[in-house]
Protein backbone atom coordinates (compact mmCIF):
# COMPACT_ATOMS: atom_id res chain seq x y z
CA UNK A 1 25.61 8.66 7.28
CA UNK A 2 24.29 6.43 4.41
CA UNK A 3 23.84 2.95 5.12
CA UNK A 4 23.65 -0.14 2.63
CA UNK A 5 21.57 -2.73 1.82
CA UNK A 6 22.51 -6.44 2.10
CA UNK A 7 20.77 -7.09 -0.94
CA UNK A 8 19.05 -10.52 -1.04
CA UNK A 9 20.09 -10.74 -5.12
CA UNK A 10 18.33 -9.83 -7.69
CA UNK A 11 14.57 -11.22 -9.39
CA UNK A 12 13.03 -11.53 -12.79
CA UNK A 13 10.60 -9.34 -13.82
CA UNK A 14 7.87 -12.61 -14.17
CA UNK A 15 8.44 -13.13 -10.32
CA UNK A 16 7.19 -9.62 -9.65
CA UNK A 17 4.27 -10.07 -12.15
CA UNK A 18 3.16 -13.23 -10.58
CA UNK A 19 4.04 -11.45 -7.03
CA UNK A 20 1.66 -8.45 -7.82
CA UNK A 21 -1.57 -10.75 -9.57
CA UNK A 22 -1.56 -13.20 -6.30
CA UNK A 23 -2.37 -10.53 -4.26
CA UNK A 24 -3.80 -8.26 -6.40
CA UNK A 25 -1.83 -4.71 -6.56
CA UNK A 26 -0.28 -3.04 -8.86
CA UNK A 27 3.19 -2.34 -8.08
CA UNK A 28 4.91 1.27 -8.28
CA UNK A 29 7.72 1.73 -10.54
CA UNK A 30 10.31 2.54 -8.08
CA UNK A 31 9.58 -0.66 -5.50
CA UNK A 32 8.96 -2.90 -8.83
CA UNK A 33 12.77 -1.83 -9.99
CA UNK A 34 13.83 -2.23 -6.29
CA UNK A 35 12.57 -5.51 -6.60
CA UNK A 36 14.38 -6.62 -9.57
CA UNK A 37 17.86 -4.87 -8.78
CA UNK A 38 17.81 -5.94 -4.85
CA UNK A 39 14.88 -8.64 -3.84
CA UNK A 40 14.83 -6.75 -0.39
CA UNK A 41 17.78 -7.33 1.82
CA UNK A 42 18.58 -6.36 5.48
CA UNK A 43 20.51 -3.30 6.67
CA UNK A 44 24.00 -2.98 6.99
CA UNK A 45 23.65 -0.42 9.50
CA UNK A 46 21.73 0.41 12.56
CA UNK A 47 20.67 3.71 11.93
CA UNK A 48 17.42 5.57 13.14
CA UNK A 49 15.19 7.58 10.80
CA UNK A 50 12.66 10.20 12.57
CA UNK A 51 9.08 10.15 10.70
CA UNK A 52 7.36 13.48 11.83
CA UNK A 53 3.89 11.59 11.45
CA UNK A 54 5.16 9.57 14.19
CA UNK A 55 7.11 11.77 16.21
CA UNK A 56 9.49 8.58 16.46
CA UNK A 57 12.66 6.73 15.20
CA UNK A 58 11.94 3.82 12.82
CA UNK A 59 14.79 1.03 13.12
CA UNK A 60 14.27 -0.53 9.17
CA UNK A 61 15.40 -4.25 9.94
CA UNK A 62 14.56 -5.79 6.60
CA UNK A 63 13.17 -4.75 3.41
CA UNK A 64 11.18 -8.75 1.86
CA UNK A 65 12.14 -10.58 -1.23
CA UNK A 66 10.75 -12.83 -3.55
CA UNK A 67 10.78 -16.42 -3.47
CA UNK A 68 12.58 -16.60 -0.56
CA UNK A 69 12.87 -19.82 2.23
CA UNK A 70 13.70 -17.03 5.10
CA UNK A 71 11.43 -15.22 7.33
CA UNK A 72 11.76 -12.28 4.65
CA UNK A 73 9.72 -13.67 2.04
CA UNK A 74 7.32 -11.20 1.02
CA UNK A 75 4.74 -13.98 0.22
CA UNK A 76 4.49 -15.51 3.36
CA UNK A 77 4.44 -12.34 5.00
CA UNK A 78 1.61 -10.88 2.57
CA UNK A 79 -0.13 -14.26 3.20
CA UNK A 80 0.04 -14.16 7.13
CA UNK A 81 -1.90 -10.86 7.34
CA UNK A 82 -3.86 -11.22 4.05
CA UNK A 83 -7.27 -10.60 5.52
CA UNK A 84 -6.04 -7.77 7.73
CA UNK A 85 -4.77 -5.44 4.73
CA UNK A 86 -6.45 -3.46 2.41
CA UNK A 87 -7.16 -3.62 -1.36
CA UNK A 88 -3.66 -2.86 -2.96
CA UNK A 89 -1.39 -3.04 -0.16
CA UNK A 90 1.39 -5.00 0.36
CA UNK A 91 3.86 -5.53 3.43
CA UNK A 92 7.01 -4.93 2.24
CA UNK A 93 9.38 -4.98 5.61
CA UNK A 94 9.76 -5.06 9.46
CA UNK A 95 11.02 -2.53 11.62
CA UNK A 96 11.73 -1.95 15.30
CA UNK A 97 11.67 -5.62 15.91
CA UNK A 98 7.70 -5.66 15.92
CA UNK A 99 6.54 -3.37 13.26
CA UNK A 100 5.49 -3.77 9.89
CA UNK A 101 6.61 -1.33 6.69
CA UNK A 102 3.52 -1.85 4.59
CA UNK A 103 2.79 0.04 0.59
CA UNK A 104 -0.25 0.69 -0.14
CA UNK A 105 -1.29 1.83 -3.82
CA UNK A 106 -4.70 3.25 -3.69
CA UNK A 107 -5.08 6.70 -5.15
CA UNK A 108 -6.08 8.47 -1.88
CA UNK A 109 -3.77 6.91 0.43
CA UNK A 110 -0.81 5.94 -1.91
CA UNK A 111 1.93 5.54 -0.03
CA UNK A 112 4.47 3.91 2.88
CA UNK A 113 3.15 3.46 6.07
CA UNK A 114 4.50 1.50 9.80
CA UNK A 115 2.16 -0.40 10.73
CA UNK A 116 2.42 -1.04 14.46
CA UNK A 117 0.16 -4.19 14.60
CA UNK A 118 1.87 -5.12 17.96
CA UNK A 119 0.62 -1.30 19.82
CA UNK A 120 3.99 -0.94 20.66
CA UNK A 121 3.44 2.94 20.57
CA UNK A 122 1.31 4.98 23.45
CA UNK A 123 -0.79 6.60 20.70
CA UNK A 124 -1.89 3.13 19.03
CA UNK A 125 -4.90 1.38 19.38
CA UNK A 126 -6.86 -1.68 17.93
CA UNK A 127 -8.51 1.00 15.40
CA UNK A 128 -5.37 3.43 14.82
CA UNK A 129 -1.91 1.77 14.70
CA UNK A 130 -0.98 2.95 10.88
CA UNK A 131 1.30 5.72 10.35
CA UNK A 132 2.09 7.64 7.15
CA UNK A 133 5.52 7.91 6.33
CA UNK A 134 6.07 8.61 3.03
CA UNK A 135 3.85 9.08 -0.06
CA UNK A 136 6.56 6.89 -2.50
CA UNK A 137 9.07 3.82 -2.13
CA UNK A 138 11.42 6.32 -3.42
CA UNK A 139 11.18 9.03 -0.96
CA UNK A 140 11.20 6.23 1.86
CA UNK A 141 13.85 4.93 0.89
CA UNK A 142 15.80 8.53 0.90
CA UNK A 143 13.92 9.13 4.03
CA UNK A 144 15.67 5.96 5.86
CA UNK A 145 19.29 7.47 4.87
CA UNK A 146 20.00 4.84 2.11
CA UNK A 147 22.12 5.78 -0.71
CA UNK A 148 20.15 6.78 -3.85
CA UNK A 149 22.47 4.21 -6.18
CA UNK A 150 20.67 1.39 -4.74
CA UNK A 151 17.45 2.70 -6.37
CA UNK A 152 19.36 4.25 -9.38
């Protein structure tokens, strides 16, 4: 079953730019256009997605937005956590009510990763709570049952 995005609108193009300079990545292609089409949204449906890396079910809440005065604005997550995150990463949504969906862009770990910052898992610890779970937005987004249009 496919679910849908509640999309939170769309955003211009300088949003991203400025978005992407503050705090210094360069955005992917697919997340940039999922940015302008959708500015994040929440899910329409409550559906589980098992990531093998994990060996669990990820519960995607909310994907962040731009410029928004809700608790998913990507800027005041991004600021929040700023000296926890690597160069060229960016938290980009929550899941299972205390995890993090975070992108990171650097050529040898380029990808999406959960982030369990709250060791809600048995195998996390202070050192190793990150999780691989895709190596693109795109196939993320496929991987968490939504419909391809929305990134079309």
């Amino acid at each position: 079953m496919m679910i849908k995005i509640d999309s939170f609108g769309s955003t211009k193009i300088e949003y991203i730019n400025q978005l992407a300079k503050k705090f210094s990545i360069t955005l992917p292609n697919d997340y940039a256009k999922f940015l302008l089409e959708h500015n994040g949204g929440t899910m329409s449906g409550y559906i589980a997605s098992y990531f093998e890396t994990l060996q669990q079910n990820i519960f995607l809440e909310v994907l962040f937005g731009i410029g928004l005065n809700t608790d998913f604005n990507l800027e005041d997550w991004n600021n929040e956590y700023k000296d926890e995150l690597l160069e060229q990463t960016l938290i980009i949504g929550s899941a299972n009510s205390n995890g993090l969906i975070v992108l990171v862009n650097q050529t040898e770990l380029q990808g999406i990763y959960y982030w369990d910052h709250c060791l809600s898992f048995s195998s996390s610890t202070e050192s190793e709570n990150t999780y691989k779970l895709s190596d693109s937005f795109q196939e993320f987004f496929m991987a968490i049952n939504c419909s391809s249009s929305d990134l079309s």
